[in-house]
Protein backbone atom coordinates (compact mmCIF):
# COMPACT_ATOMS: atom_id res chain seq x y z
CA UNK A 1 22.72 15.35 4.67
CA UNK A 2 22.00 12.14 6.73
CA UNK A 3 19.18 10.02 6.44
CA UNK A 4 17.24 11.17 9.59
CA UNK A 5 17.75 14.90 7.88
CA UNK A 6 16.06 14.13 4.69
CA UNK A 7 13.32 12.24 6.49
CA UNK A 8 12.44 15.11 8.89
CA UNK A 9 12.50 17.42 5.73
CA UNK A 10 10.09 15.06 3.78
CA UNK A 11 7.73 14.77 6.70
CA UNK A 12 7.30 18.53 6.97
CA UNK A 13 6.98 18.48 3.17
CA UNK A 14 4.39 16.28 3.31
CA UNK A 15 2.27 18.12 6.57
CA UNK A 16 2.18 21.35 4.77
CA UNK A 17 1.08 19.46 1.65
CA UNK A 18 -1.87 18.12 3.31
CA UNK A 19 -2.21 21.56 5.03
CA UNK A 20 -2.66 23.05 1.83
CA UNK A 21 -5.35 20.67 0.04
CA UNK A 22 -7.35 20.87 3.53
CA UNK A 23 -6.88 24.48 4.57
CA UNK A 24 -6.49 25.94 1.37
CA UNK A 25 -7.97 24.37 -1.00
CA UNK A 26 -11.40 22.46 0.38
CA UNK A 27 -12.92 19.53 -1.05
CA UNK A 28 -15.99 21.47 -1.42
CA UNK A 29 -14.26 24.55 -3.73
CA UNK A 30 -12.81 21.99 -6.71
CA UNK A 31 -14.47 20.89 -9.72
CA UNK A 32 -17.28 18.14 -9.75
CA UNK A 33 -14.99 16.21 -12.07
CA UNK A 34 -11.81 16.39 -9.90
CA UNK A 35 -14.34 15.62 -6.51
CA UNK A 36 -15.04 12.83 -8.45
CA UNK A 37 -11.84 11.47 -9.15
CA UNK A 38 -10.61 11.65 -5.66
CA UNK A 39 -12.41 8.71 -4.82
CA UNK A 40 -10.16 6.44 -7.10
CA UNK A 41 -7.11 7.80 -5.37
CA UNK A 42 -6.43 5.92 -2.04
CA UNK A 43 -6.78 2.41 -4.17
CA UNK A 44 -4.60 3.17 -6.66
CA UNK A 45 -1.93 4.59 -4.23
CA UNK A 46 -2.45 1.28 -2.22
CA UNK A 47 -2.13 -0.56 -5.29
CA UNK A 48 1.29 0.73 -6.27
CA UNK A 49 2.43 0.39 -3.05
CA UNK A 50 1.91 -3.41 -3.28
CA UNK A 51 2.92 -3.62 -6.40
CA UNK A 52 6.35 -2.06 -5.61
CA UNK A 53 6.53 -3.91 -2.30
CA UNK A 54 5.89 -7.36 -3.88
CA UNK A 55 8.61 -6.77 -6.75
CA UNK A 56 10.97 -5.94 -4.02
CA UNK A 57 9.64 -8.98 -2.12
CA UNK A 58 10.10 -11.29 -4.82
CA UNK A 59 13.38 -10.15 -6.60
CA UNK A 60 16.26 -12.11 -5.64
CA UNK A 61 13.93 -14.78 -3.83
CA UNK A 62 13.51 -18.17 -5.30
CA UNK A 63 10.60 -19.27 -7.13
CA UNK A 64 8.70 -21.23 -4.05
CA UNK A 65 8.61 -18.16 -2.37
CA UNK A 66 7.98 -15.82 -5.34
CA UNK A 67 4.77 -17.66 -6.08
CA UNK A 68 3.93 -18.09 -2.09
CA UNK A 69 3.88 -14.53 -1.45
CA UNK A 70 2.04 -13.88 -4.61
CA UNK A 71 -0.68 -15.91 -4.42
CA UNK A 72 -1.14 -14.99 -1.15
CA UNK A 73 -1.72 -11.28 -2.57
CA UNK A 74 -3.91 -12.54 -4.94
CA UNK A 75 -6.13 -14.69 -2.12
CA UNK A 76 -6.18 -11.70 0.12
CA UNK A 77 -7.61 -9.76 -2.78
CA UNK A 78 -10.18 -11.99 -3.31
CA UNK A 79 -11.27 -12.37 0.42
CA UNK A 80 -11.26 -8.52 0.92
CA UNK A 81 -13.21 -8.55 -2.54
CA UNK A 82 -15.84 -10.58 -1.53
CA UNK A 83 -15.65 -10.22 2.75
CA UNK A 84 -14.64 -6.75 2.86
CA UNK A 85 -12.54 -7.74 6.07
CA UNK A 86 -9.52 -6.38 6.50
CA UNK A 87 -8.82 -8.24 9.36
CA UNK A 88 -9.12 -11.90 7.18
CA UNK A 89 -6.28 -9.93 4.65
CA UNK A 90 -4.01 -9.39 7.36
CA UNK A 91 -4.49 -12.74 8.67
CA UNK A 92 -3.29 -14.17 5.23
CA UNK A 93 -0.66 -11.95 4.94
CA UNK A 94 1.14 -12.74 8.27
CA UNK A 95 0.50 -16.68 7.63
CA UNK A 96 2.06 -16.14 3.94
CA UNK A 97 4.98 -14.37 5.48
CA UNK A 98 5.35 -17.24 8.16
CA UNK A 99 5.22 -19.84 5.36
CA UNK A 100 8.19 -17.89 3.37
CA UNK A 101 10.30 -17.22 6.97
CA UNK A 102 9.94 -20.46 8.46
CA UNK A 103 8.93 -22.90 5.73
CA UNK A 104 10.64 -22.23 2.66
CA UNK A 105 13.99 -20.49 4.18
């Protein structure tokens, strides 16, 4: 199976999954509890998805940029934090990402 297979396969997997939940299975027919919960979902799938994209970031990069590109996640946190712009996160990200590319390689 080549790559472009198993990617067309996991994006219909994924439509009919959201299909479901929205078609199916309303927001407004689960539990209290579980209506509750959703709301904690979207930032803790964003926050593994950084997590897992700065250990792959970092691995087998030297320390200088290690601690670059991780403070920088850690600055953007706070700005979004206490801004709530997304636009100032972005902004920190691309200069952190220029300071690693053009700086420190």
């Amino acid at each position: 199976m080549t790559a472009f297979t198993a990617t067309l396969l996991l994006a219909v997997a994924c439509w009919l999954l959201r299909i479901l939940f929205i078609v199916v299975v309303p927001a407004e027919r689960l539990p209290d509890t579980f209506r509750d919960a959703l709301q904690f979902l979207a930032p803790a799938v964003l926050a593994s998805l950084v997590a897992v994209g700065l250990v792959g970031a970092v691995r087998g990069s030297d320390l200088s940029a290690a601690l670059v590109m991780v403070g920088a996640i850690g600055v953007a946190g706070l700005v979004v934090r206490r801004t709530g712009s997304l636009a100032l996160a972005v902004g920190i990200g691309a200069l952190a990402a220029l300071v690693v590319d053009l700086v420190l390689s």
